[in-house]
PDB file of N, CA and C in Angstrom:
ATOM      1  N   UNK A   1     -92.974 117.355 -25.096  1.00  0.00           N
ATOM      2  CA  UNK A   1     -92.326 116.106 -25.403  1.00  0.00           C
ATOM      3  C   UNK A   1     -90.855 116.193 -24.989  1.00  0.00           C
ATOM      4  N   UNK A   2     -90.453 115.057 -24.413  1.00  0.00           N
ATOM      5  CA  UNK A   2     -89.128 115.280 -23.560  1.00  0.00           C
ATOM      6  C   UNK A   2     -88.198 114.298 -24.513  1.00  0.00           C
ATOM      7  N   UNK A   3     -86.730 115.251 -24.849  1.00  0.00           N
ATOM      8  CA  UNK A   3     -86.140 114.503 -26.101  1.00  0.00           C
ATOM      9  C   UNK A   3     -84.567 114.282 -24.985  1.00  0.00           C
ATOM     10  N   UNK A   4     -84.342 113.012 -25.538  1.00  0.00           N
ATOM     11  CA  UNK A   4     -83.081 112.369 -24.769  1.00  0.00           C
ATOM     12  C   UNK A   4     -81.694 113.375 -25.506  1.00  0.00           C
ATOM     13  N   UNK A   5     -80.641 113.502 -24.661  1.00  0.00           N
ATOM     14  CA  UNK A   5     -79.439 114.078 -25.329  1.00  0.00           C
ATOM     15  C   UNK A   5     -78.510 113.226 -25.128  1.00  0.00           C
ATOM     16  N   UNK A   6     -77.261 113.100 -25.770  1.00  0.00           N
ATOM     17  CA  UNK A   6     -76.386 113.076 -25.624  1.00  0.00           C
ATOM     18  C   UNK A   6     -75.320 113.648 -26.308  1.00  0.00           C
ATOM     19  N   UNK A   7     -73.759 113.522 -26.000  1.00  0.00           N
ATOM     20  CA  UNK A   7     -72.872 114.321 -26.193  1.00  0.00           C
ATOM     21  C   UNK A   7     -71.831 113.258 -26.863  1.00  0.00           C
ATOM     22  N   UNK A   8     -71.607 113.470 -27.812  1.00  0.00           N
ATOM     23  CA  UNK A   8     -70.742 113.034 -28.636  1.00  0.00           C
ATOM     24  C   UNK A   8     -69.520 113.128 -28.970  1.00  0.00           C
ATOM     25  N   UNK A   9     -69.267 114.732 -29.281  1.00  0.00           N
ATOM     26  CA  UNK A   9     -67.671 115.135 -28.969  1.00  0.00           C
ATOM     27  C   UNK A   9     -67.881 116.215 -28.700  1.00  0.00           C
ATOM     28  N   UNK A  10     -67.227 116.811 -27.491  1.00  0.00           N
ATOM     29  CA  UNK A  10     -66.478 118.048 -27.055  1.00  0.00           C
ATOM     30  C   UNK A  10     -65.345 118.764 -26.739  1.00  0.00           C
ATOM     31  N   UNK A  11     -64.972 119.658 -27.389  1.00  0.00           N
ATOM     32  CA  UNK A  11     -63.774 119.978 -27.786  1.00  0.00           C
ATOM     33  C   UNK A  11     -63.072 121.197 -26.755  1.00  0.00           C
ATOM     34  N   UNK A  12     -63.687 121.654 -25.762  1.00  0.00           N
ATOM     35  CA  UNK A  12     -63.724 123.061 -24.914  1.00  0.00           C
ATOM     36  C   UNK A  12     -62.711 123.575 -25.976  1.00  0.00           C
ATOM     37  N   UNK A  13     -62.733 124.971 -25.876  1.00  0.00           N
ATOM     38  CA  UNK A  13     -64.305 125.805 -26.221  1.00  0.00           C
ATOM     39  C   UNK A  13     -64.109 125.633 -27.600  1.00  0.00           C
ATOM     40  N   UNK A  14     -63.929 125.247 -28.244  1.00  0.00           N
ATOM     41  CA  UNK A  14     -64.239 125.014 -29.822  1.00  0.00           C
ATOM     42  C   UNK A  14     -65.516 124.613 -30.408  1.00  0.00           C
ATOM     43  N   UNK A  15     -65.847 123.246 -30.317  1.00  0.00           N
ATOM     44  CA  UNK A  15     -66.512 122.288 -30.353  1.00  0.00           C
ATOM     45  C   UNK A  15     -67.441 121.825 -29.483  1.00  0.00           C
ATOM     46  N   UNK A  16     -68.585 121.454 -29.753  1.00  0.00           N
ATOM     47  CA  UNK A  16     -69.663 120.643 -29.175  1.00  0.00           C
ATOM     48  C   UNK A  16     -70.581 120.135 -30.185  1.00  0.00           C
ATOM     49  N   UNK A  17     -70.663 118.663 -29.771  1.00  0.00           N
ATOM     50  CA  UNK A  17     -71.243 118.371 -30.959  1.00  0.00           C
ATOM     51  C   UNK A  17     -72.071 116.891 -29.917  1.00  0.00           C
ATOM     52  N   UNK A  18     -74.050 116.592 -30.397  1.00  0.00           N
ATOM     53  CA  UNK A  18     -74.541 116.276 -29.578  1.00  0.00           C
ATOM     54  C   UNK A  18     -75.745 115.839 -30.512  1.00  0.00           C
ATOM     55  N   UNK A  19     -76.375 114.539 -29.934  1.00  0.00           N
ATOM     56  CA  UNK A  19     -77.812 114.165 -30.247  1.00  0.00           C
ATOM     57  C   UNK A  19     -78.994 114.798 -29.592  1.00  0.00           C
ATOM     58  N   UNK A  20     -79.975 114.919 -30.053  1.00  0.00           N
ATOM     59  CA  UNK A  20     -81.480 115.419 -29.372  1.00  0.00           C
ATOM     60  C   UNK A  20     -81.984 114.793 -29.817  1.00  0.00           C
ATOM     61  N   UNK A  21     -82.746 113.906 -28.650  1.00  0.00           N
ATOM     62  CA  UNK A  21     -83.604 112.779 -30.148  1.00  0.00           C
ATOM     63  C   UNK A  21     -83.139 112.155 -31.169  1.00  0.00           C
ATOM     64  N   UNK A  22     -83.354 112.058 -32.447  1.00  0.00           N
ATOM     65  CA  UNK A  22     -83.071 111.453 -33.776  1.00  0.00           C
ATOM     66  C   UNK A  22     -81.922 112.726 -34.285  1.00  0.00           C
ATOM     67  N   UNK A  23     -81.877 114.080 -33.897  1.00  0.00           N
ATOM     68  CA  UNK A  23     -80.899 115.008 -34.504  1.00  0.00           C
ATOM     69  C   UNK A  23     -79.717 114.730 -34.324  1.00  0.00           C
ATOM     70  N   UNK A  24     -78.788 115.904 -35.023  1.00  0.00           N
ATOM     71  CA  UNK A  24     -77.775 115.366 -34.272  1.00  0.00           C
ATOM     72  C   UNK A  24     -77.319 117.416 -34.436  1.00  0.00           C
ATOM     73  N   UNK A  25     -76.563 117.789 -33.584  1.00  0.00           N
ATOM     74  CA  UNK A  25     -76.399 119.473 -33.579  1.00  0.00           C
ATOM     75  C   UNK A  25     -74.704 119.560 -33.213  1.00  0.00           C
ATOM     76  N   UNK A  26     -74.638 120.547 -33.939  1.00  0.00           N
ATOM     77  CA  UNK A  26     -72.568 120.552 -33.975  1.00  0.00           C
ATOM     78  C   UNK A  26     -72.437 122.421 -33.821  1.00  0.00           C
ATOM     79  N   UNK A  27     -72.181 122.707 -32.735  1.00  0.00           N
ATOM     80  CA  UNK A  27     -71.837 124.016 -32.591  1.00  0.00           C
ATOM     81  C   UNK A  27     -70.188 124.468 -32.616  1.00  0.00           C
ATOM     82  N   UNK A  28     -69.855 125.461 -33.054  1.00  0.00           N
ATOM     83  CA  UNK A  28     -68.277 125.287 -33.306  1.00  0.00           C
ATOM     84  C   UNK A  28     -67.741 126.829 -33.249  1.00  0.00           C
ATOM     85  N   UNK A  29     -67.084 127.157 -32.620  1.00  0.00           N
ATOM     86  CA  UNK A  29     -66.864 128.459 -31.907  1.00  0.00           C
ATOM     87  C   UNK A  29     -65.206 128.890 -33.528  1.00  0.00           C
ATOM     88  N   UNK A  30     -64.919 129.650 -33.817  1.00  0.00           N
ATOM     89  CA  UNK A  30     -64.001 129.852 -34.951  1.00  0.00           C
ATOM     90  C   UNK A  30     -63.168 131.494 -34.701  1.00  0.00           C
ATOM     91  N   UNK A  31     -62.155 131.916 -34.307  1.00  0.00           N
ATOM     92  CA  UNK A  31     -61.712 132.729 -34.235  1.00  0.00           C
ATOM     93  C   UNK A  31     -61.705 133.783 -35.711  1.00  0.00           C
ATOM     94  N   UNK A  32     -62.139 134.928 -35.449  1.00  0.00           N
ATOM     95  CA  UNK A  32     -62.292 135.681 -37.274  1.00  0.00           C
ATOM     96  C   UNK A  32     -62.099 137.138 -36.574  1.00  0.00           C
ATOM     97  N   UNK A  33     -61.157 137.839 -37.010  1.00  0.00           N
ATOM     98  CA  UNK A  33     -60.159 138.812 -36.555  1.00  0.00           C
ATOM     99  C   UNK A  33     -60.577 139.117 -35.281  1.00  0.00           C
ATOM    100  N   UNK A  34     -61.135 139.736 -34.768  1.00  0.00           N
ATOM    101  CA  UNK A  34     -61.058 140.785 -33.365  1.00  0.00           C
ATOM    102  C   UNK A  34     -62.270 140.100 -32.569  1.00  0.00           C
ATOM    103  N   UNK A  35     -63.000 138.900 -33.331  1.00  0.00           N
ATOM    104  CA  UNK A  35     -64.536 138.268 -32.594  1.00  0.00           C
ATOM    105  C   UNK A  35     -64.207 137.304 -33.072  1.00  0.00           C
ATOM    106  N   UNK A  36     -65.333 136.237 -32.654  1.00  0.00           N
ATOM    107  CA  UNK A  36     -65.713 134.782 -33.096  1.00  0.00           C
ATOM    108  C   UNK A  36     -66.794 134.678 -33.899  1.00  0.00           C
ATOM    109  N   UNK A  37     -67.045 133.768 -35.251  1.00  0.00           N
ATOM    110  CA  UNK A  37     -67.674 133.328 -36.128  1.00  0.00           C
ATOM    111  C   UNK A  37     -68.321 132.013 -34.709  1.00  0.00           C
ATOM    112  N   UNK A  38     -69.595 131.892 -34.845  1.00  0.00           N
ATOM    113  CA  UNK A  38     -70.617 130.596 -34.409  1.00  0.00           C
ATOM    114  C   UNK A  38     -70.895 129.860 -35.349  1.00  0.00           C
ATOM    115  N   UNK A  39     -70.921 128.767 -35.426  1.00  0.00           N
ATOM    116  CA  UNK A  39     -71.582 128.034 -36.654  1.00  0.00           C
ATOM    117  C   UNK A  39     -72.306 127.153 -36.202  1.00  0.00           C
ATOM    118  N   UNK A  40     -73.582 126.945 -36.164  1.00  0.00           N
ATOM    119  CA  UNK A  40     -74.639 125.305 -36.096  1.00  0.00           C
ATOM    120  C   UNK A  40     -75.093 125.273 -37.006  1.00  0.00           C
ATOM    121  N   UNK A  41     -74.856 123.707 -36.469  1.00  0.00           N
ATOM    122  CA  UNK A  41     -75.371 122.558 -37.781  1.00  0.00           C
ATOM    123  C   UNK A  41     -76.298 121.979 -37.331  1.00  0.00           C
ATOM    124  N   UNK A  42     -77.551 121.953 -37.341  1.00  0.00           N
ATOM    125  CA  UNK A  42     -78.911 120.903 -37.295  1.00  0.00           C
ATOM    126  C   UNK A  42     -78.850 120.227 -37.941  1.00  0.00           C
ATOM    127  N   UNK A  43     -78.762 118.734 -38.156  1.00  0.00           N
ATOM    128  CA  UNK A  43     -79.248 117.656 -38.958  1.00  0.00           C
ATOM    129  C   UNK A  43     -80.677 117.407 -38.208  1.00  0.00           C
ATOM    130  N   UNK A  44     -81.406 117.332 -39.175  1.00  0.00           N
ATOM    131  CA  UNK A  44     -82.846 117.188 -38.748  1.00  0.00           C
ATOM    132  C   UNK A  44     -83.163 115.328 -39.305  1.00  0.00           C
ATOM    133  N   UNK A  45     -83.775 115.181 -38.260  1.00  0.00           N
ATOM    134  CA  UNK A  45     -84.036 113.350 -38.766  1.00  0.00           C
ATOM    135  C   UNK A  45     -85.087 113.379 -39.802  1.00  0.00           C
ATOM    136  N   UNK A  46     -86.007 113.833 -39.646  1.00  0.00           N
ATOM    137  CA  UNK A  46     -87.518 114.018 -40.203  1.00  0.00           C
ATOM    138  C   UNK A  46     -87.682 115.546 -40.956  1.00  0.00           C
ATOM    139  N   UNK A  47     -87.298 115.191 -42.371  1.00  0.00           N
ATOM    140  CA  UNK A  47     -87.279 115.948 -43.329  1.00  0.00           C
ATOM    141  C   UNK A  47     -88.478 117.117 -43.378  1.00  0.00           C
ATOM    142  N   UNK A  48     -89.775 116.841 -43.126  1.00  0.00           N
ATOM    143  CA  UNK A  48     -90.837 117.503 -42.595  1.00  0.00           C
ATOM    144  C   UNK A  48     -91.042 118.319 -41.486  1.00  0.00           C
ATOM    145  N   UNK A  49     -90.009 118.315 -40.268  1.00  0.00           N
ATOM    146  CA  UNK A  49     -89.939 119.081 -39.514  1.00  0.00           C
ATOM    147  C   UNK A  49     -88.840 120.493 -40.066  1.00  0.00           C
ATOM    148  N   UNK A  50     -88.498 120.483 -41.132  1.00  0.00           N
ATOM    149  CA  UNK A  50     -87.720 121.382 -41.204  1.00  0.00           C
ATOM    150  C   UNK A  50     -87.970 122.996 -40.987  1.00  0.00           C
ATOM    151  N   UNK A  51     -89.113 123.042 -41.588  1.00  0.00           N
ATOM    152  CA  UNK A  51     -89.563 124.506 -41.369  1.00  0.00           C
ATOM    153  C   UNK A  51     -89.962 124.989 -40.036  1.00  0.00           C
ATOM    154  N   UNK A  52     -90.228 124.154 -38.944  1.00  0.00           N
ATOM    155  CA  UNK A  52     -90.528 124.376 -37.221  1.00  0.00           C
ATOM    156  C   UNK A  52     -89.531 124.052 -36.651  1.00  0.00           C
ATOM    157  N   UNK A  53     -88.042 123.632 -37.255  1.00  0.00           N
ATOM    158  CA  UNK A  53     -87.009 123.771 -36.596  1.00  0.00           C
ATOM    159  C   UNK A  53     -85.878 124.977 -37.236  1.00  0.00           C
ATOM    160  N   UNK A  54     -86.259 125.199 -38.543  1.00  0.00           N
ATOM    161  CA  UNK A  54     -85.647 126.800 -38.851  1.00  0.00           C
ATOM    162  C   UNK A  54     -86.174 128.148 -38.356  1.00  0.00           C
ATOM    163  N   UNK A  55     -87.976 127.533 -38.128  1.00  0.00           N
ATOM    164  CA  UNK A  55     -88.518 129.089 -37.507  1.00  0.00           C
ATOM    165  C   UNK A  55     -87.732 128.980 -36.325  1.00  0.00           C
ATOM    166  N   UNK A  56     -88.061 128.099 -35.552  1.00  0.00           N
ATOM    167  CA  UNK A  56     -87.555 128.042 -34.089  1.00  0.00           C
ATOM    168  C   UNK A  56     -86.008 128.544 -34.046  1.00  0.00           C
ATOM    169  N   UNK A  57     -85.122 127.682 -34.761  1.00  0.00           N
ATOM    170  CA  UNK A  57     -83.871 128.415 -34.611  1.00  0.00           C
ATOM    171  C   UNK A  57     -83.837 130.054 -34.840  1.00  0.00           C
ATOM    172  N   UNK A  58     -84.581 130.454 -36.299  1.00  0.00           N
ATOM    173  CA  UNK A  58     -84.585 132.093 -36.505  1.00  0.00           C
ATOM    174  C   UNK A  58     -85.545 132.683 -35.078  1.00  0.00           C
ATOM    175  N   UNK A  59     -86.206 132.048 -34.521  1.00  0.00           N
ATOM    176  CA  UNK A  59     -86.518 133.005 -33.286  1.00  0.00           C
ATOM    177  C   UNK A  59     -84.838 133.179 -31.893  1.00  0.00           C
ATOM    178  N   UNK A  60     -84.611 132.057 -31.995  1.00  0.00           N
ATOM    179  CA  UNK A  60     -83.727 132.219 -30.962  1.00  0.00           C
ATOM    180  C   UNK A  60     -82.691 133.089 -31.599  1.00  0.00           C
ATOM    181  N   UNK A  61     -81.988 133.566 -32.766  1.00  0.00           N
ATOM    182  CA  UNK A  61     -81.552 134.196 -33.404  1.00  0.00           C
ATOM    183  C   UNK A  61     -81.433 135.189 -32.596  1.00  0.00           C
ATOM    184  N   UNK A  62     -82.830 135.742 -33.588  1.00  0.00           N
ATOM    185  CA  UNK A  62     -83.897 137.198 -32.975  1.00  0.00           C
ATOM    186  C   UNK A  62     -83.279 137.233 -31.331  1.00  0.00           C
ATOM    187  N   UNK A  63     -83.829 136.704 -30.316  1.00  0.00           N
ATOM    188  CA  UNK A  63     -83.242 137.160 -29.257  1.00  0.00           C
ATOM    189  C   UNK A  63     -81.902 136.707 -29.111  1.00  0.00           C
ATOM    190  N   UNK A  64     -80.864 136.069 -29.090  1.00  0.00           N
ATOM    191  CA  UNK A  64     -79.790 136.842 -29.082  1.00  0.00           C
ATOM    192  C   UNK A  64     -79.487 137.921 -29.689  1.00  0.00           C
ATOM    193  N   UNK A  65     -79.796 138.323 -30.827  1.00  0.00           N
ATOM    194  CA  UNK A  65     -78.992 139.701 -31.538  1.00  0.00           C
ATOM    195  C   UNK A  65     -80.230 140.596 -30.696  1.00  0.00           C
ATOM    196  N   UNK A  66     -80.985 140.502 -30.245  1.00  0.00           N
ATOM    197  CA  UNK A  66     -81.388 142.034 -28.995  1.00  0.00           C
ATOM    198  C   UNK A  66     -80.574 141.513 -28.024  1.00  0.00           C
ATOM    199  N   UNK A  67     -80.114 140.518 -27.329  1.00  0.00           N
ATOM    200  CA  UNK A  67     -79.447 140.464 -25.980  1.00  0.00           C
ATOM    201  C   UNK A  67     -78.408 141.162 -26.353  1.00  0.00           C
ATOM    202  N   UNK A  68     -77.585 140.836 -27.555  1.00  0.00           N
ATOM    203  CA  UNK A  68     -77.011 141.471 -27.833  1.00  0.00           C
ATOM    204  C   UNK A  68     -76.580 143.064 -27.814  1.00  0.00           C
ATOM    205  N   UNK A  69     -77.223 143.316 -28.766  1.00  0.00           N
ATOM    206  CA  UNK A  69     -77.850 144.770 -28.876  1.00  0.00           C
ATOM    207  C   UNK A  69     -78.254 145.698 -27.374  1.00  0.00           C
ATOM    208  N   UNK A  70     -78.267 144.590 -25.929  1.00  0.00           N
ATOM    209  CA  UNK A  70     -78.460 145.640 -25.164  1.00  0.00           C
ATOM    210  C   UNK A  70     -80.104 145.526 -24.686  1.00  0.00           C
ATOM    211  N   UNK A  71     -80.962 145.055 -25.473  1.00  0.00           N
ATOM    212  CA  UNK A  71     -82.617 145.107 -25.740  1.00  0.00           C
ATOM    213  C   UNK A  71     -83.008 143.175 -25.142  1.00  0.00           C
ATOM    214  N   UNK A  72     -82.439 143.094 -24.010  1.00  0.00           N
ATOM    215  CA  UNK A  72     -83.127 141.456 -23.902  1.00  0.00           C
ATOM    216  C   UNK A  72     -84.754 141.565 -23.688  1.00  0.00           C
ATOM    217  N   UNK A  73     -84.885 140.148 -24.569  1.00  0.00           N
ATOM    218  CA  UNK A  73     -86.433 139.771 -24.538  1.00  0.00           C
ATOM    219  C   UNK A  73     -86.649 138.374 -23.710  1.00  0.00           C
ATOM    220  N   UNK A  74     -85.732 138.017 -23.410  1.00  0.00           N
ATOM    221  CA  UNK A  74     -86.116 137.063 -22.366  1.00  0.00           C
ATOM    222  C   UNK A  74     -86.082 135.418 -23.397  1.00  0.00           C
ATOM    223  N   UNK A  75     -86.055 134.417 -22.549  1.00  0.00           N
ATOM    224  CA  UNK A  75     -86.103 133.459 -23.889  1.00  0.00           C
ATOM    225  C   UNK A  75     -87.941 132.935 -23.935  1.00  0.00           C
ATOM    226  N   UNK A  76     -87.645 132.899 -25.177  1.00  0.00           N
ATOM    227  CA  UNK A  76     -88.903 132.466 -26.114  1.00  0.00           C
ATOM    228  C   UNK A  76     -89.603 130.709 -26.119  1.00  0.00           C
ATOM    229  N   UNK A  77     -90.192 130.612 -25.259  1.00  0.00           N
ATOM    230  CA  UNK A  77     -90.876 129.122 -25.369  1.00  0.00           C
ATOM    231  C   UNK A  77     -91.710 128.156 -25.606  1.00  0.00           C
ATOM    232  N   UNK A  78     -91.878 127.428 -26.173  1.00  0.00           N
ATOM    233  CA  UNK A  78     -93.180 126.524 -26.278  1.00  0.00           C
ATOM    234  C   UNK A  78     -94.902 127.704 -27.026  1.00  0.00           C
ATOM    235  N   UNK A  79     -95.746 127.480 -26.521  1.00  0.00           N
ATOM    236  CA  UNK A  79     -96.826 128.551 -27.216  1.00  0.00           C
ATOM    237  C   UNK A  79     -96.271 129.802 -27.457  1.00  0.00           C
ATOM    238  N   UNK A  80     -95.902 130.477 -26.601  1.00  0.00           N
ATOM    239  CA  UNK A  80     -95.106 131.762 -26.519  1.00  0.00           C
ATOM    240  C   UNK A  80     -94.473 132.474 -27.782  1.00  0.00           C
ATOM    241  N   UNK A  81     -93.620 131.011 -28.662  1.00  0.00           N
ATOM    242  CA  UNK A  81     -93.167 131.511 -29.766  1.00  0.00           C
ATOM    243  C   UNK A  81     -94.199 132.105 -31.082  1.00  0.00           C
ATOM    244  N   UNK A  82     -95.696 132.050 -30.292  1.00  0.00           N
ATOM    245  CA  UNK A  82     -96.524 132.240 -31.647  1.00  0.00           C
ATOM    246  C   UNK A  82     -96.934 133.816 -31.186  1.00  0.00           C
ATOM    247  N   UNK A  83     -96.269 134.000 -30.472  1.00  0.00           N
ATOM    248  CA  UNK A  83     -96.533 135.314 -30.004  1.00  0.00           C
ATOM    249  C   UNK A  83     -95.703 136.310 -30.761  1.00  0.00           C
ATOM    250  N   UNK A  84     -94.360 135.392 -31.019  1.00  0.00           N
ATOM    251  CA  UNK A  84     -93.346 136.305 -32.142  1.00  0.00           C
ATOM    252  C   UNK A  84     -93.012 136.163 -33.220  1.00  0.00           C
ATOM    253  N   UNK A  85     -94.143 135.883 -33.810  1.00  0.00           N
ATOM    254  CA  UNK A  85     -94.314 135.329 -35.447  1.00  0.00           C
ATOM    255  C   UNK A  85     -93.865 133.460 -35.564  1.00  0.00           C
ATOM    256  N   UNK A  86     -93.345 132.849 -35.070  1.00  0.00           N
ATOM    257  CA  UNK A  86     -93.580 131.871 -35.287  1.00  0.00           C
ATOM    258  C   UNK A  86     -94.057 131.371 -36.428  1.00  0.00           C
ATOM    259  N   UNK A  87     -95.582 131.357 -36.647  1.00  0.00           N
ATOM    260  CA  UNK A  87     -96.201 130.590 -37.448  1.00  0.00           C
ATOM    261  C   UNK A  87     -95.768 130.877 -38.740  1.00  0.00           C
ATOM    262  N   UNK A  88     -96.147 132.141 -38.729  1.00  0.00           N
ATOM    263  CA  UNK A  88     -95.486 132.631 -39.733  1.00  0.00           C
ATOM    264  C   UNK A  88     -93.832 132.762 -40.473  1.00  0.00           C
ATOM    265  N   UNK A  89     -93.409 132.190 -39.801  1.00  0.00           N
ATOM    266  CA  UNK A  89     -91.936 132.179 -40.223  1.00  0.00           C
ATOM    267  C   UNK A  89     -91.830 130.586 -40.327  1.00  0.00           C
ATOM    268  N   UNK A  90     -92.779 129.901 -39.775  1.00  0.00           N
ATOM    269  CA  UNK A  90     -92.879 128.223 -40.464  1.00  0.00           C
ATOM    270  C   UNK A  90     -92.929 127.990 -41.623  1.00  0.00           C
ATOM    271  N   UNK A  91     -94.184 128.786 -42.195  1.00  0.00           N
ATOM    272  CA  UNK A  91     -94.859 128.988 -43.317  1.00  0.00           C
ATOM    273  C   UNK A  91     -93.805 129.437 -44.450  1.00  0.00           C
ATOM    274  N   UNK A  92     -93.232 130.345 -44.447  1.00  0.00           N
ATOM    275  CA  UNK A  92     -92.236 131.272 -44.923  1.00  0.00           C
ATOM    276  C   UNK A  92     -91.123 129.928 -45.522  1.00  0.00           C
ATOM    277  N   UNK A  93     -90.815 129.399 -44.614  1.00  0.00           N
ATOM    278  CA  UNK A  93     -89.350 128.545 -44.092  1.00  0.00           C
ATOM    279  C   UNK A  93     -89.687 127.378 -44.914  1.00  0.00           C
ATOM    280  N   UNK A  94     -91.724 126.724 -45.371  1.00  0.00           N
ATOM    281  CA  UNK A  94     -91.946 125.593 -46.035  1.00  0.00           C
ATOM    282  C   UNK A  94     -91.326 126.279 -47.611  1.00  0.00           C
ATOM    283  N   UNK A  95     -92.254 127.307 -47.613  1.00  0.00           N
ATOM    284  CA  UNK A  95     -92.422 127.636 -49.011  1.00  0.00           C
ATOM    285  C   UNK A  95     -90.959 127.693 -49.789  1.00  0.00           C
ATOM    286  N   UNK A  96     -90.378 128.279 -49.182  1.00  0.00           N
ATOM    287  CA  UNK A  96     -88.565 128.146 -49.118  1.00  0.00           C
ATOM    288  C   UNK A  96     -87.819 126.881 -49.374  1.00  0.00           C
ATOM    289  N   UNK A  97     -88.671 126.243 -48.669  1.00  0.00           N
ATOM    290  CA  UNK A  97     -87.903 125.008 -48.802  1.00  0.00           C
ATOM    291  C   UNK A  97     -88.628 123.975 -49.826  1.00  0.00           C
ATOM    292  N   UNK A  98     -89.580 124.268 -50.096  1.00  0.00           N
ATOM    293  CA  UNK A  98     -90.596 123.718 -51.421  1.00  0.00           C
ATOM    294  C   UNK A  98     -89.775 124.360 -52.588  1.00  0.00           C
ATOM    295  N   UNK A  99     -89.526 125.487 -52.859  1.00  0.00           N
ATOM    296  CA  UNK A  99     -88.947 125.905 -53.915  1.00  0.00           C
ATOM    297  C   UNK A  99     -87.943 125.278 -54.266  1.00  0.00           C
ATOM    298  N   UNK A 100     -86.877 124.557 -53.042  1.00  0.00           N
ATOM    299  CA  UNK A 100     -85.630 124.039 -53.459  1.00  0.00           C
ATOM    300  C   UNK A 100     -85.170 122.807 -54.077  1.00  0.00           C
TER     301      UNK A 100
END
């Protein structure tokens, strides 16, 4: 499914902040002593997608901190992600969020 973007405000290099579809995503770069703090914000439109857009974000996580680390896995896509727990970290991410 192909989701429209647009760009809302950009701040080089601070700031970016952007629609996907009904979302809306705010990435924000923050100087914190000797590195940078990242921060995103997902607003999710559809309260029910939350747990397949937190697994999904915690996979992309996962591979940056191995790119990181030196250990790239390449990026993670579409079926593919059920290859690296995925489902299971949906599941995880409802129950989590049922509790709250």
């Amino acid at each position: 499914m192909e989701q429209t973007a647009g760009v809302r405000r950009a701040e080089p290099p601070h700031l970016l902040e952007y629609t996907w579809g009904d979302d809306l995503l705010r990435w924000e770069l923050t100087p914190l002593g000797a590195g940078t703090r990242l921060t995103l914000r997902h607003t999710v439109a559809e309260r029910g997608r939350l747990p397949m857009v937190a697994a999904g974000w915690h996979l992309c996580l996962d591979v940056a901190d191995r790119l990181l680390d030196g250990d790239p896995v390449g990026p993670i896509r579409g079926a593919e992600a059920k290859d690296f727990g995925w489902p299971a970290l949906r599941d995880a991410y409802a129950d989590q969020l049922e509790a709250e």
